[in-house]
N, C-alpha and C. Protein backbone atom coordinates (compact mmCIF):
# COMPACT_ATOMS: atom_id res chain seq x y z
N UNK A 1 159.76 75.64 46.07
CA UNK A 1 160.26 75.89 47.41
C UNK A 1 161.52 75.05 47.64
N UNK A 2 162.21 75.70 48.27
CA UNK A 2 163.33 74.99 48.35
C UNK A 2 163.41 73.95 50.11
N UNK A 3 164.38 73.10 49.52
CA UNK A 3 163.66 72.33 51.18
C UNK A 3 165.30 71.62 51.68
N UNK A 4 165.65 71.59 52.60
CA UNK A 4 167.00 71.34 53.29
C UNK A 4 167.79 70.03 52.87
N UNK A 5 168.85 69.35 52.50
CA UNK A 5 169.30 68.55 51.90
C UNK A 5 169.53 68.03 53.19
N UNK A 6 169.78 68.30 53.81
CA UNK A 6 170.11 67.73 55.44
C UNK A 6 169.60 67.72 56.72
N UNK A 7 168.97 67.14 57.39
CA UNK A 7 168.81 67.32 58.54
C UNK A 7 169.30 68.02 59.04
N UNK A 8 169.07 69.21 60.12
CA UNK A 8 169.81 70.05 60.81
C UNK A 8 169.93 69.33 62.29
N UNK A 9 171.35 69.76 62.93
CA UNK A 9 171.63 68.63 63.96
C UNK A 9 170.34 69.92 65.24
N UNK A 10 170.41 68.68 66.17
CA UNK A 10 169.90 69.86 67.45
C UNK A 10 169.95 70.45 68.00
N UNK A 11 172.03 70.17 68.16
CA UNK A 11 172.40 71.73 68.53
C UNK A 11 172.43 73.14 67.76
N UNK A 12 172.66 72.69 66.46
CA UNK A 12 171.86 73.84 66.04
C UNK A 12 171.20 74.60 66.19
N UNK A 13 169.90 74.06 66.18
CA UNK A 13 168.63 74.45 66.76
C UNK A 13 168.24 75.08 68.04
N UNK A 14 169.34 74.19 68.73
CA UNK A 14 169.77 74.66 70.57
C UNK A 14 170.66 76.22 70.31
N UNK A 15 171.27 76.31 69.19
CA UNK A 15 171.98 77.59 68.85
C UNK A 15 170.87 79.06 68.75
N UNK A 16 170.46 78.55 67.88
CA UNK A 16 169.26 78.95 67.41
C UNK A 16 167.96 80.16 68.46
N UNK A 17 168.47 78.84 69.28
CA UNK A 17 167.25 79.43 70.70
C UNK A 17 167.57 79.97 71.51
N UNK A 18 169.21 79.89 71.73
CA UNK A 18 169.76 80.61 72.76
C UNK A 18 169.25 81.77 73.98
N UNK A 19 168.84 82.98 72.54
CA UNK A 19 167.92 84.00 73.62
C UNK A 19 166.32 83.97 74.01
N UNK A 20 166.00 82.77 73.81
CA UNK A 20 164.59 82.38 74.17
C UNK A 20 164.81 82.72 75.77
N UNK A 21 164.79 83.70 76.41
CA UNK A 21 164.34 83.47 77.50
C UNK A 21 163.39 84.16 78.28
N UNK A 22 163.21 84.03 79.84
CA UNK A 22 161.86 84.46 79.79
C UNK A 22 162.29 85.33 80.48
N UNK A 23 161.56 86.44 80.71
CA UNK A 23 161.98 87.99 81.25
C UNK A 23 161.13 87.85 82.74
N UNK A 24 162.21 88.61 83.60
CA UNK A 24 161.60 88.57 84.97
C UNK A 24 160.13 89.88 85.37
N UNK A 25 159.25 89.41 85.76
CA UNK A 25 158.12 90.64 85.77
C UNK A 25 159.07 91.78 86.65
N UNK A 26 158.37 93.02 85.92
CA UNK A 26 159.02 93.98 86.75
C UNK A 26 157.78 94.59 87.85
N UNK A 27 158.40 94.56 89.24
CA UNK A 27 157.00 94.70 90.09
C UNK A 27 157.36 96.04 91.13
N UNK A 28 156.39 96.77 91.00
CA UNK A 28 156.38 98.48 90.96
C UNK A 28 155.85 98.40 93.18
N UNK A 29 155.89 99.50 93.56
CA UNK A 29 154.99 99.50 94.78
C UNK A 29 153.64 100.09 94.86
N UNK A 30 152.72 100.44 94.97
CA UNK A 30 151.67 100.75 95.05
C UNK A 30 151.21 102.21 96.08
N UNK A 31 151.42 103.00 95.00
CA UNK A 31 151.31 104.84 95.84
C UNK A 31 150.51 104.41 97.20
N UNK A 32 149.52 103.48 96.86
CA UNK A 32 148.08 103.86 98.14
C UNK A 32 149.01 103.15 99.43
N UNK A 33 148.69 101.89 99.23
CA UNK A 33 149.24 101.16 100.35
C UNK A 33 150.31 100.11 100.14
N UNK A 34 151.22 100.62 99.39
CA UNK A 34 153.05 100.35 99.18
C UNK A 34 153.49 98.80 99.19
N UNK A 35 152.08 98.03 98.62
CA UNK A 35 152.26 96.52 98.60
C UNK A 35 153.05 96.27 97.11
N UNK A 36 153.54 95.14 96.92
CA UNK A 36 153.98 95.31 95.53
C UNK A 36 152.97 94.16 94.81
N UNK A 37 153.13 95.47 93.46
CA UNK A 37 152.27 95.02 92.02
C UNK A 37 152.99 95.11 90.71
N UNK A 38 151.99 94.00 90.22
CA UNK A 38 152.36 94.73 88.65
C UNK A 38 152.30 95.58 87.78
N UNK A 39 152.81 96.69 87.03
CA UNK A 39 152.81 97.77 86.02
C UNK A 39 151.50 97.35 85.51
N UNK A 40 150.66 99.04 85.73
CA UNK A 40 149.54 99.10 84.53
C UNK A 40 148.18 97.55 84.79
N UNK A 41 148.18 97.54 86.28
CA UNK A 41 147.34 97.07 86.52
C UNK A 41 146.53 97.54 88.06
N UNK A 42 145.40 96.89 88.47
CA UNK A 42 144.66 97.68 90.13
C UNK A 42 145.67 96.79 90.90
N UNK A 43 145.72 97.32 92.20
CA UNK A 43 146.42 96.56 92.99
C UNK A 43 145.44 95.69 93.50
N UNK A 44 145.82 93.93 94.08
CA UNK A 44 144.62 93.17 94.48
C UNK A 44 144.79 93.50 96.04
N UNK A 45 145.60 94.64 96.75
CA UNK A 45 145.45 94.59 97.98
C UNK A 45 144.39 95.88 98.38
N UNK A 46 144.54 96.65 98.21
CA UNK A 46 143.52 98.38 98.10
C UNK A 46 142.68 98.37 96.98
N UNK A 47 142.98 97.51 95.74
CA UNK A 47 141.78 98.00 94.84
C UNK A 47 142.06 99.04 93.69
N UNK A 48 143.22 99.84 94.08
CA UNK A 48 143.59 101.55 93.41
C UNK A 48 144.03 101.30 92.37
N UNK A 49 143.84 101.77 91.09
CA UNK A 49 144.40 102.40 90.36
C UNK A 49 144.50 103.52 89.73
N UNK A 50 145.90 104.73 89.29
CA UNK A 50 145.97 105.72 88.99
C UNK A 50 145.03 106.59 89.87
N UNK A 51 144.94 106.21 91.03
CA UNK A 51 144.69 106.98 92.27
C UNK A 51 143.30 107.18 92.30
N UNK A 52 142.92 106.06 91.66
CA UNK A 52 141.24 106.06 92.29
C UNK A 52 140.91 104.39 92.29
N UNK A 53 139.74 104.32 93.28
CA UNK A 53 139.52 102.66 93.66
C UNK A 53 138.64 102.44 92.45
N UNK A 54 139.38 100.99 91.50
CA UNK A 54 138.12 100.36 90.55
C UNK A 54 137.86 99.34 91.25
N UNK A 55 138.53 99.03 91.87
CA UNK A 55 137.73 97.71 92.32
C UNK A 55 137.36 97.70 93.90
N UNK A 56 136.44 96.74 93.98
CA UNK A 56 135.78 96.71 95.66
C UNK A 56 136.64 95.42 96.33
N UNK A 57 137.17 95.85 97.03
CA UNK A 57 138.17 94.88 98.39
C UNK A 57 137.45 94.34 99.06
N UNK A 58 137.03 93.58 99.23
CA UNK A 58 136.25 92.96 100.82
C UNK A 58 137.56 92.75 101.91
N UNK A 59 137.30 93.36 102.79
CA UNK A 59 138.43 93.66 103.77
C UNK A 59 137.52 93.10 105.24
């Protein structure tokens, strides 16, 4: 295996990482009651997803 003759400095490394970043959630409205949610999940305000209730709301 071959192994580095040099220390690599940190900016380097800081080069390196540049596009490490973190992506903003993308947040949809909710057909039933137009609260906003996240993609491909129930909403925690109505309960609905894909237009039927899985979950029970205590309201």
């Amino acid at each position: 295996m071959a192994n580095p003759k040099r220390k690599h400095s940190s900016t380097r490394g800081a080069k390196r990482r540049t596009h490490w970043k973190a992506s903003v959630p993308s947040i949809t409205d909710c057909p039933q009651c137009h609260e906003p949610k996240l993609p491909h999940r129930a909403c925690s305000n109505c309960g609905y997803y894909d237009g039927r209730q899985v979950v029970k709301v205590a309201e």
